[in-house]
C-alpha atoms as a PDB file:
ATOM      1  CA  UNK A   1      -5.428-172.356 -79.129  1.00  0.00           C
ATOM      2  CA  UNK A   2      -7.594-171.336 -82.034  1.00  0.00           C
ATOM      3  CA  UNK A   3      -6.580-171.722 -86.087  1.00  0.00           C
ATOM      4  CA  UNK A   4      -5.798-168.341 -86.171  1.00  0.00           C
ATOM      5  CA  UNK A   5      -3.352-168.635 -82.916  1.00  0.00           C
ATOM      6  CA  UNK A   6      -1.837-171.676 -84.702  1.00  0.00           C
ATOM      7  CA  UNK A   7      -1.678-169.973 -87.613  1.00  0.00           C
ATOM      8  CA  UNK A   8       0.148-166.742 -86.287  1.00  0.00           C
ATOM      9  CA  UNK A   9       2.719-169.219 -84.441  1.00  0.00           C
ATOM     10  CA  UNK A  10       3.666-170.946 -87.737  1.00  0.00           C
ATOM     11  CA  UNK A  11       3.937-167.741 -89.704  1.00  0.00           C
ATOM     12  CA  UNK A  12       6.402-166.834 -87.037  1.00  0.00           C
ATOM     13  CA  UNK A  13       8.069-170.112 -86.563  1.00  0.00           C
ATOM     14  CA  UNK A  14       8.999-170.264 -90.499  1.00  0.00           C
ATOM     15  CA  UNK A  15       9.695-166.215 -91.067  1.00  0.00           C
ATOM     16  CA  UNK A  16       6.517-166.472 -93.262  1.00  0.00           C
ATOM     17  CA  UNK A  17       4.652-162.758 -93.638  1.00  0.00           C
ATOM     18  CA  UNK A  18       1.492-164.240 -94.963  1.00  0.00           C
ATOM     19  CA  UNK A  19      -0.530-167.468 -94.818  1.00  0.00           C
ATOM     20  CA  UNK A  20      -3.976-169.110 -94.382  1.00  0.00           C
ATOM     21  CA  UNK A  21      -5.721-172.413 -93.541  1.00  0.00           C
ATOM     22  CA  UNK A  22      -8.231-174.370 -95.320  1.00  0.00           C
ATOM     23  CA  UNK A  23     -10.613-175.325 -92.711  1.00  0.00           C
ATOM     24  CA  UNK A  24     -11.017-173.692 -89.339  1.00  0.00           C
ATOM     25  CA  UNK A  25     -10.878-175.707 -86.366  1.00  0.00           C
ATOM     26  CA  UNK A  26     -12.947-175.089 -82.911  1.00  0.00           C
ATOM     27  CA  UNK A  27     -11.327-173.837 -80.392  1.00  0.00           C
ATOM     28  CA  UNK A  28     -12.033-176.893 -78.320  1.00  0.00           C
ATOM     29  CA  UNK A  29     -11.004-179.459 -81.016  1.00  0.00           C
ATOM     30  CA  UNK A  30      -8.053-181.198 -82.471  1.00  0.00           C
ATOM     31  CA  UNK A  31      -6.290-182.950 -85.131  1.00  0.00           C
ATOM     32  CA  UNK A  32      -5.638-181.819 -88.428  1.00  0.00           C
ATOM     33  CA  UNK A  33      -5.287-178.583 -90.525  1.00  0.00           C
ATOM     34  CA  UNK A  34      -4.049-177.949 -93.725  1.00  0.00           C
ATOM     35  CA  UNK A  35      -1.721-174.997 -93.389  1.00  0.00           C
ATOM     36  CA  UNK A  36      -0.241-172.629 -96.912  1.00  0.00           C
ATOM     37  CA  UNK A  37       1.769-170.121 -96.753  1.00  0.00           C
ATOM     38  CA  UNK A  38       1.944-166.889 -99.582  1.00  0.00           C
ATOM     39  CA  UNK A  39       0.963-167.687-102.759  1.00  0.00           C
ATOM     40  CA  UNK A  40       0.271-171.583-102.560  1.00  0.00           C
ATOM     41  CA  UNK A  41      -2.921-170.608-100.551  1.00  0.00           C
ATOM     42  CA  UNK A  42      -4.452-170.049-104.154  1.00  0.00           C
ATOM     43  CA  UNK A  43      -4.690-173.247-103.901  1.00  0.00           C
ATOM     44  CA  UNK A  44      -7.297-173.826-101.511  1.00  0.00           C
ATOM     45  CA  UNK A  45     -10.740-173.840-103.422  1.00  0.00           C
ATOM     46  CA  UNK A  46      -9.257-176.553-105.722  1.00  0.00           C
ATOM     47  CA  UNK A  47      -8.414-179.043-103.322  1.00  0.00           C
ATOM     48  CA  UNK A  48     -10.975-181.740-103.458  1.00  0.00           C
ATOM     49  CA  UNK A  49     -12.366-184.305-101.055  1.00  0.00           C
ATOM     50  CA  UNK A  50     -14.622-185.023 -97.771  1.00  0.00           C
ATOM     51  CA  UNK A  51     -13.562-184.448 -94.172  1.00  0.00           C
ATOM     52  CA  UNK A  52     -13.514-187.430 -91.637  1.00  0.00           C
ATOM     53  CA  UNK A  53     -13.968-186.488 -88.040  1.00  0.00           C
ATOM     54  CA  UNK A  54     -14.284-188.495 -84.797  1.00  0.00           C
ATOM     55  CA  UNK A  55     -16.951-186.796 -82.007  1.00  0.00           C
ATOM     56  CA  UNK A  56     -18.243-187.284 -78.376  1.00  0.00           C
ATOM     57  CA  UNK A  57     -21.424-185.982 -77.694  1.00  0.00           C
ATOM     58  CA  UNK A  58     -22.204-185.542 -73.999  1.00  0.00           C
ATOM     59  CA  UNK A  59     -26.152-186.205 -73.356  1.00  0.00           C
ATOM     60  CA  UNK A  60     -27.787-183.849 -71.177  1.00  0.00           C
ATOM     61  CA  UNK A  61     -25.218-181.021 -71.379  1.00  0.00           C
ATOM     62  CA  UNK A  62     -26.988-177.783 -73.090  1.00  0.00           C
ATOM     63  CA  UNK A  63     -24.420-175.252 -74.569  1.00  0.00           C
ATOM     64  CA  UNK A  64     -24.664-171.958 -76.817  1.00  0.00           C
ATOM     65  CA  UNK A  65     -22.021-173.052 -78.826  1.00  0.00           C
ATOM     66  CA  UNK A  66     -23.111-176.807 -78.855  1.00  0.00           C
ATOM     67  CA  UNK A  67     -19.566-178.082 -77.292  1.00  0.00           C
ATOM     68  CA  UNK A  68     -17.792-177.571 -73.677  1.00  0.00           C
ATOM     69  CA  UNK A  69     -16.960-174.001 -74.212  1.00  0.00           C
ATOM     70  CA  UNK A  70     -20.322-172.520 -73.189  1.00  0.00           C
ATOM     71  CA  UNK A  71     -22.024-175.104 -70.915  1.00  0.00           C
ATOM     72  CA  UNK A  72     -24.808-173.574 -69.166  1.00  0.00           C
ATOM     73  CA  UNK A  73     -26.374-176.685 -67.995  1.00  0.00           C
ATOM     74  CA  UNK A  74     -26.604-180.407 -67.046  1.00  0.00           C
ATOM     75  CA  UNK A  75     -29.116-182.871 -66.906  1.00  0.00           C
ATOM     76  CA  UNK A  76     -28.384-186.095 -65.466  1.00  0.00           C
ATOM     77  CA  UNK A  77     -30.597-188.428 -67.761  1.00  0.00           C
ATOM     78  CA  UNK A  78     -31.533-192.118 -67.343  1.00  0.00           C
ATOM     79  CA  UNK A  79     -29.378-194.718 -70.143  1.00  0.00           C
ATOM     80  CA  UNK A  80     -30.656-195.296 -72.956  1.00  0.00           C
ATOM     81  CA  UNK A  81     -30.918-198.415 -75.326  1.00  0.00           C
ATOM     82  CA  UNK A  82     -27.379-199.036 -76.829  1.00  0.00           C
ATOM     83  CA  UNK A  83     -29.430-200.075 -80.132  1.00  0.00           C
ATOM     84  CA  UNK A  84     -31.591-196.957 -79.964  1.00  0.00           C
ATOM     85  CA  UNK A  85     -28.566-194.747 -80.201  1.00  0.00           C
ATOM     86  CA  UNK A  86     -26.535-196.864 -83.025  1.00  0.00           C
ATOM     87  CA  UNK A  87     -29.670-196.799 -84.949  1.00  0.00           C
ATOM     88  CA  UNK A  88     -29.925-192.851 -84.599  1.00  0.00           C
ATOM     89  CA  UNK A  89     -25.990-192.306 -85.463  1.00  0.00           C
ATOM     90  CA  UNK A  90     -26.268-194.414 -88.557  1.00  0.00           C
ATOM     91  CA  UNK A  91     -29.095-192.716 -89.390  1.00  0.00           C
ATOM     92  CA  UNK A  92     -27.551-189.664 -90.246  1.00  0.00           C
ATOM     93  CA  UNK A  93     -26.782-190.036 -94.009  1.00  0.00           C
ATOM     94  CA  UNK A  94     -27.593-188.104 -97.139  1.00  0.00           C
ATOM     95  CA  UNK A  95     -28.027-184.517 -97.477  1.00  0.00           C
ATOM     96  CA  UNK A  96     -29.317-182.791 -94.777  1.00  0.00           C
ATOM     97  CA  UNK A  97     -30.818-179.680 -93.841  1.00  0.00           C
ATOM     98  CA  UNK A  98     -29.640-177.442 -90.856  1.00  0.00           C
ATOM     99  CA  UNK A  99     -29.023-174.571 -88.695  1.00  0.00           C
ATOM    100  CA  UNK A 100     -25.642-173.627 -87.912  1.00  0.00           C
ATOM    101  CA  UNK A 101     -24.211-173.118 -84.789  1.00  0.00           C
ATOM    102  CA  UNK A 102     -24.566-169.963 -83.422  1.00  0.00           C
ATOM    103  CA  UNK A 103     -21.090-169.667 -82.803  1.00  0.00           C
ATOM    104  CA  UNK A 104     -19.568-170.112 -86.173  1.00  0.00           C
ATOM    105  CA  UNK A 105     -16.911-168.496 -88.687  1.00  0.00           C
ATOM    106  CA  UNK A 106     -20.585-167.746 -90.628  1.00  0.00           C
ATOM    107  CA  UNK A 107     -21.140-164.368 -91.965  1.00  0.00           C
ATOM    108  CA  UNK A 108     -24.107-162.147 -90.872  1.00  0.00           C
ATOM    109  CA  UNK A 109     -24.172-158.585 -92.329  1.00  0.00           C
ATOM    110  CA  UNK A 110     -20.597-158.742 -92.636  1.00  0.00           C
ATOM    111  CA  UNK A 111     -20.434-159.323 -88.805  1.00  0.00           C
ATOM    112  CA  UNK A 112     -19.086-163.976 -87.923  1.00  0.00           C
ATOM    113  CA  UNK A 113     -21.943-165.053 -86.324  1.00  0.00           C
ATOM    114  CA  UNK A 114     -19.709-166.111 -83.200  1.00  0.00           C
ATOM    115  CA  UNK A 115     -18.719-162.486 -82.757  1.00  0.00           C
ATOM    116  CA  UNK A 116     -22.600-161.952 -82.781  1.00  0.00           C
ATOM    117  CA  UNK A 117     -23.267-164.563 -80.725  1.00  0.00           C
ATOM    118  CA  UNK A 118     -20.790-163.841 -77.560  1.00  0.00           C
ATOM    119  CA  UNK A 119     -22.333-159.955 -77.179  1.00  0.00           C
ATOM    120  CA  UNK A 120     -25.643-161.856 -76.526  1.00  0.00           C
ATOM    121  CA  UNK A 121     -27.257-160.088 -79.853  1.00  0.00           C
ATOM    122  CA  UNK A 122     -30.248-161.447 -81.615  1.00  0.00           C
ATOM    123  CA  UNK A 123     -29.701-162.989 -84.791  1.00  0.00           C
ATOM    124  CA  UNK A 124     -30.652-165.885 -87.131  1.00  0.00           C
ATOM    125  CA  UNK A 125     -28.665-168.243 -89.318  1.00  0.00           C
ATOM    126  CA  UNK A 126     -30.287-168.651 -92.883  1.00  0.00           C
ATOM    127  CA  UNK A 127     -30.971-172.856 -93.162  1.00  0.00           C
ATOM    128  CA  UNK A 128     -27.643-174.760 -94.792  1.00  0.00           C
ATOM    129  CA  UNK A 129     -26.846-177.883 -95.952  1.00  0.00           C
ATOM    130  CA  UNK A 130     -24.464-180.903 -95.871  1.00  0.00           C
ATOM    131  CA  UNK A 131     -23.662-183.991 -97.079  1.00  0.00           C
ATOM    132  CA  UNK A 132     -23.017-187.101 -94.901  1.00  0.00           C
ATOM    133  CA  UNK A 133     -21.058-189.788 -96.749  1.00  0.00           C
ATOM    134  CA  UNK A 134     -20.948-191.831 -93.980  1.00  0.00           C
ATOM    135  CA  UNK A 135     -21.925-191.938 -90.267  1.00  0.00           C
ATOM    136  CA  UNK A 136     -20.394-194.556 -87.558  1.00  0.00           C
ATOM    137  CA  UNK A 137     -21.690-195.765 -84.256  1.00  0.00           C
ATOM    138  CA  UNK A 138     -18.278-196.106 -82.087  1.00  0.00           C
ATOM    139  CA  UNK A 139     -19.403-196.817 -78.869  1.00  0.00           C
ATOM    140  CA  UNK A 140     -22.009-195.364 -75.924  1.00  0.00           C
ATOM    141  CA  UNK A 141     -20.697-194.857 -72.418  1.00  0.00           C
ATOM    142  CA  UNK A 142     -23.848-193.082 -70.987  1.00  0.00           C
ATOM    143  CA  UNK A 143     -23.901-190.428 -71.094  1.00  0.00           C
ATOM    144  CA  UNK A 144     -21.578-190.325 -74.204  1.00  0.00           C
ATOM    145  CA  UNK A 145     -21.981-190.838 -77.447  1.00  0.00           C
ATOM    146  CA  UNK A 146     -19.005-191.791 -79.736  1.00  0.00           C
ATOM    147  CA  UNK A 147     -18.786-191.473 -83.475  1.00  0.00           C
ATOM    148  CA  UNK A 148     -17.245-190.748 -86.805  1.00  0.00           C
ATOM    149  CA  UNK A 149     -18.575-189.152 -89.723  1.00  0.00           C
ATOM    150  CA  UNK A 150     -17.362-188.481 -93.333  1.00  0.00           C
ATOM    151  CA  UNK A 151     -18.466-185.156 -93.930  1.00  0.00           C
ATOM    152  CA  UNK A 152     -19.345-182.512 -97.051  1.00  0.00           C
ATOM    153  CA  UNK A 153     -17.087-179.009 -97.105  1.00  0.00           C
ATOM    154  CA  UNK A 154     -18.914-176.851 -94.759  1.00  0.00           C
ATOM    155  CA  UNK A 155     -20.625-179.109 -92.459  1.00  0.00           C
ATOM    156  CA  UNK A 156     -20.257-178.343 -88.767  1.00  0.00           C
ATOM    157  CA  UNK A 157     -19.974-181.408 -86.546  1.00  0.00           C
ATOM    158  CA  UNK A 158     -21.432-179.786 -83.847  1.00  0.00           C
ATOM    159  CA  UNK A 159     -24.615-179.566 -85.555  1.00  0.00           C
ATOM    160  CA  UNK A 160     -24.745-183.455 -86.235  1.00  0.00           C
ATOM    161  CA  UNK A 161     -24.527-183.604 -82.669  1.00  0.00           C
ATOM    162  CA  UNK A 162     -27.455-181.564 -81.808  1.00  0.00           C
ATOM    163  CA  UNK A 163     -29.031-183.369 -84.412  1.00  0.00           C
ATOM    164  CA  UNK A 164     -28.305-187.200 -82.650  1.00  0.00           C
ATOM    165  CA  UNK A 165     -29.741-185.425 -79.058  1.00  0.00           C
ATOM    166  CA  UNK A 166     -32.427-183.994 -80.600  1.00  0.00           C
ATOM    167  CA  UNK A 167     -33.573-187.474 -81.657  1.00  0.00           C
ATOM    168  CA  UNK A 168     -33.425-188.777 -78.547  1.00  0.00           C
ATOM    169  CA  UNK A 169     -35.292-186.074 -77.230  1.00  0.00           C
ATOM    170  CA  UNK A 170     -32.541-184.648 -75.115  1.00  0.00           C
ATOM    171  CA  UNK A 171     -30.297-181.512 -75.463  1.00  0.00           C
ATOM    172  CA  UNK A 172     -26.705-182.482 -76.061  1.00  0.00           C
ATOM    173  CA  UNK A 173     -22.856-181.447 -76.477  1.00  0.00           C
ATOM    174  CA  UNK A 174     -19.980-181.490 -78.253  1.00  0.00           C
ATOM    175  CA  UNK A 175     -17.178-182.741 -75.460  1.00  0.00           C
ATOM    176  CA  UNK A 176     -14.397-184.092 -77.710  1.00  0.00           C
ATOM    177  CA  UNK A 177     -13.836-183.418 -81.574  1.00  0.00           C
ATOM    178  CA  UNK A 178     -11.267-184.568 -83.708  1.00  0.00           C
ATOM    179  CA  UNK A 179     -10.084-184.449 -87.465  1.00  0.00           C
ATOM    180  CA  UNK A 180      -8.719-187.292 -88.625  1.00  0.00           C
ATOM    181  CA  UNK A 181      -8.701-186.216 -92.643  1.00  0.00           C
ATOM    182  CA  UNK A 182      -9.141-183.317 -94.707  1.00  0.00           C
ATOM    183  CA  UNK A 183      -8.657-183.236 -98.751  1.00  0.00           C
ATOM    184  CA  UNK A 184      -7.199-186.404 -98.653  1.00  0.00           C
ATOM    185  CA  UNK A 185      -4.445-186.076 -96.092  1.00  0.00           C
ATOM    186  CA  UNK A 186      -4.973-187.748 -93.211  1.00  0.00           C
ATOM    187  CA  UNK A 187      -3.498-187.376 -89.548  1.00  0.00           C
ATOM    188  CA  UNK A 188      -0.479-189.047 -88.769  1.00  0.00           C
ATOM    189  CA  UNK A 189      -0.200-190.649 -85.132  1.00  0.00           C
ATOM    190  CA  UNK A 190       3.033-188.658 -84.341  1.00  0.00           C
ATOM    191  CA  UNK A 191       1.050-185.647 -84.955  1.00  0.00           C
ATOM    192  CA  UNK A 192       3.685-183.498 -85.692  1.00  0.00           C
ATOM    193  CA  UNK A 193       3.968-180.541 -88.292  1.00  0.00           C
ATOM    194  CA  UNK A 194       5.002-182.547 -91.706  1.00  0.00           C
ATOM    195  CA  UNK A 195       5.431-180.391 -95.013  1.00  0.00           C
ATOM    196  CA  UNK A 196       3.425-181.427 -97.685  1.00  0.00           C
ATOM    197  CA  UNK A 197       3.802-181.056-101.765  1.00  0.00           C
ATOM    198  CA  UNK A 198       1.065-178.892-102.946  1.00  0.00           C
ATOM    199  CA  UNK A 199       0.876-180.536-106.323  1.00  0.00           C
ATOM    200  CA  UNK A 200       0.245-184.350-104.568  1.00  0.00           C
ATOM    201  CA  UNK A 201      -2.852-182.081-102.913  1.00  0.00           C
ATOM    202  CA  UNK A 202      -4.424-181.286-106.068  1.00  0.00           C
ATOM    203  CA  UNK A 203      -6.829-184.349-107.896  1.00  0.00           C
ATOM    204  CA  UNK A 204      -6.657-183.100-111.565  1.00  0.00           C
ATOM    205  CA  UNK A 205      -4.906-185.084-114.184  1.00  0.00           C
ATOM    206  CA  UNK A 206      -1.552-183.454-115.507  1.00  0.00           C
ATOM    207  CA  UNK A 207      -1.840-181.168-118.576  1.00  0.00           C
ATOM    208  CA  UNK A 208      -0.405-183.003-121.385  1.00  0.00           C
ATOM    209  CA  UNK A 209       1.989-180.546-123.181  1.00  0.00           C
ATOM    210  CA  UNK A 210       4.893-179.800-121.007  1.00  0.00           C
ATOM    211  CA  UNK A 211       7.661-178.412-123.861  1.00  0.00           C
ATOM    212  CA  UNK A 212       9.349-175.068-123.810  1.00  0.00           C
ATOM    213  CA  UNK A 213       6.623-173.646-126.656  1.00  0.00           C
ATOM    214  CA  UNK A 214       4.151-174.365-124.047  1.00  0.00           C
ATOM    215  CA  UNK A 215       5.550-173.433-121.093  1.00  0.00           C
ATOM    216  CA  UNK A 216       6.365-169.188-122.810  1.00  0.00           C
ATOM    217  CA  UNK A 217       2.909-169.230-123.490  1.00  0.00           C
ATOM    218  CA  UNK A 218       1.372-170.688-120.125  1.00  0.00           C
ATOM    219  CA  UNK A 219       3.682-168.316-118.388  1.00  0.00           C
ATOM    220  CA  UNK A 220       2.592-165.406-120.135  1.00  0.00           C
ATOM    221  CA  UNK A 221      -1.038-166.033-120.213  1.00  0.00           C
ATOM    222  CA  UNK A 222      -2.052-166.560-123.806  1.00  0.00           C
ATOM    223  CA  UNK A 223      -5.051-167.066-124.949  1.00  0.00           C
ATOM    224  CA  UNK A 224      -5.413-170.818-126.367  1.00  0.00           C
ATOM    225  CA  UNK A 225      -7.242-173.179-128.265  1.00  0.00           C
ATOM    226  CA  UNK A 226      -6.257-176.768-127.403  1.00  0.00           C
ATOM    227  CA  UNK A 227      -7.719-179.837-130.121  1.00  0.00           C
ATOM    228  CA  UNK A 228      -7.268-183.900-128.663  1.00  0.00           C
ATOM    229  CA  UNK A 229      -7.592-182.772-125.292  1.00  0.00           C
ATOM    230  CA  UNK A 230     -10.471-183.559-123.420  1.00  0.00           C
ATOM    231  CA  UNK A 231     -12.364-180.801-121.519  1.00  0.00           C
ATOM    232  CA  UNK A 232     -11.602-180.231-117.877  1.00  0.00           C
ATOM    233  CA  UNK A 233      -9.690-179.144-114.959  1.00  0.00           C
ATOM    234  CA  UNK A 234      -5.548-179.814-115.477  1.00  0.00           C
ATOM    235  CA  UNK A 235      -2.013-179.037-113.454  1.00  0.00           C
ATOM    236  CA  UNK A 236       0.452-177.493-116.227  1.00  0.00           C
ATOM    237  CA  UNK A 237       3.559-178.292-114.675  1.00  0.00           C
ATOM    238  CA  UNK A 238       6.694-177.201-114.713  1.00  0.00           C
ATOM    239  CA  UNK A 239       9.712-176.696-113.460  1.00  0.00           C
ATOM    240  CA  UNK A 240       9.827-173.276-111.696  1.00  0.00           C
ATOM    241  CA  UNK A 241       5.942-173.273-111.475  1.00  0.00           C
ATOM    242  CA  UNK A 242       2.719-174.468-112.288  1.00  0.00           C
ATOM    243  CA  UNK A 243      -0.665-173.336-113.862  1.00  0.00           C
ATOM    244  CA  UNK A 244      -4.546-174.829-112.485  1.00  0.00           C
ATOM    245  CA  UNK A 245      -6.045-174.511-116.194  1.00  0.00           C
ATOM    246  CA  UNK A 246      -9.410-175.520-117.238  1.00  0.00           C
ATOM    247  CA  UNK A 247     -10.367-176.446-120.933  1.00  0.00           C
ATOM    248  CA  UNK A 248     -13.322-175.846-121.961  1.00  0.00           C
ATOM    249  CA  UNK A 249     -15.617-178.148-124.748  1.00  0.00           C
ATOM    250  CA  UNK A 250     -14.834-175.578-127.653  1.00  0.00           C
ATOM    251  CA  UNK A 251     -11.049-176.189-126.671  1.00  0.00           C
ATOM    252  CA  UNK A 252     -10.408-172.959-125.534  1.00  0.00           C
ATOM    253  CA  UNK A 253      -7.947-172.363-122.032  1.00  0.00           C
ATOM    254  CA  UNK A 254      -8.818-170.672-119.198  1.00  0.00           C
ATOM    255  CA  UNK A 255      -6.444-169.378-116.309  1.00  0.00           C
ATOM    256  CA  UNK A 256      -7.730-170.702-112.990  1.00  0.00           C
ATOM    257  CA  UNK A 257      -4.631-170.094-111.153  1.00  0.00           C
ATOM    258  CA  UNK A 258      -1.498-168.886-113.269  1.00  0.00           C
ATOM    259  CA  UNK A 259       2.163-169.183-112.568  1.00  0.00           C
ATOM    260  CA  UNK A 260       2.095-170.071-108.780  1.00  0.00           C
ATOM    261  CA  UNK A 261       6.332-170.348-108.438  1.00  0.00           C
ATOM    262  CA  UNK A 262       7.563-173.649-106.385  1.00  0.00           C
ATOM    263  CA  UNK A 263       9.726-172.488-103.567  1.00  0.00           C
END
């Protein structure tokens, strides 16, 4: 089932006429995504926080799309060092420079790439990059590869497993992806659907003026000019809705997000 599959079936499932994700999941993986529905998907681009995943990279196996959907080949290879491959995994730190998969939510003349990519049409993917936090060696069953990374918004898992093949000179794919966290929240091992406050999602510090005066004049957008407040990203709160507001170093209030009402 893809996000968008998942998505449709929740919409349906809780009479909901719009929503949206935060992070697309392959088709092939699983674990967790972040689901909003109507206004609270305003949300989204403020939500803070690396994504922790847990991979199996099959050595050998040579795939368009980098993972068991499109395997086109495989090589039976000799083992290789157990130390050799731990050394590679944890390697993979720091920022790093890459191509994305061809078969990706990326954009390409206004055209995804993986719409592109499954007509057979020639195309590139401009060079991107991510952040690795953190990179763990779980264990080598030849000829797979297990490990966990801690990962920047926008990196594609896939592509750190081309990269740990490529180092060892072989091709290689994706068999088994999982996400085990994503902006803070991490999967639960029921793995059921659990309904999350949108307000314990968002990292910013509470605005500090919560009376009626400033509540009329949050709610209908005034312009402001704040003194003893430090500069930066708040949550006005309140009890029918809240504000994402950001105050700038002259003091003046800006409207990221306005009156988003709590259901």
């Amino acid at each position: 089932m893809s996000s968008n599959q998942y998505l449709s079936y929740l919409k349906k499932k809780y009479q909901q006429k719009s929503g949206g994700y935060l992070g697309t999941l392959d088709p092939f993986a699983k674990g967790l995504m972040i689901v909003a529905f109507g206004q609270y998907t305003k949300i989204f681009p403020y939500l803070q926080g690396s994504k922790l995943y847990r991979g199996v990279l099959w050595l050998g196996a040579s795939s368009r799309s980098l993972d068991i959907e499109n395997i086109s080949q495989i090589q039976v290879l000799p083992p290789f060092d157990a130390m050799l491959v731990r050394e590679i995994v944890e390697s993979l730190r720091g920022k790093i420079s890459y191509e994305p998969p061809r078969f990706s939510a990326k954009r390409i003349q206004g055209r995804r790439a993986y719409d592109l990519a499954r007509k057979n049409l020639d195309f590139s993917l401009p060079q991107c990059e991510m952040e690795i936090f953190d990179s763990k060696f779980l264990g080598y069953e030849h000829p797979f590869v297990s490990f966990e990374v801690r990962v920047s918004k926008g990196a594609y898992v896939r592509s750190i497993g081309e990269l740990i093949a490529q180092r060892l000179g072989v091709s290689g794919a994706l068999c088994m992806l999982e996400r085990r966290e994503e902006a803070g929240v991490t999967l639960q091992e029921d793995r059921g659907e659990k309904i999350l406050n949108p307000l314990d999602l968002l990292q910013f510090p509470l605005f500090p003026y919560q009376d009626k005066e400033w509540k009329n004049a949050i709610f209908h957008g005034k312009k402001l000019c704040i003194k003893n407040v430090n500069f930066g990203i708040y949550v006005a709160n309140f009890e029918d809705f809240f504000s994402i507001i950001e105050v700038k170093k002259d003091g003046e209030m800006h409207y990221l997000q306005n009156r988003i009402y709590k259901c």
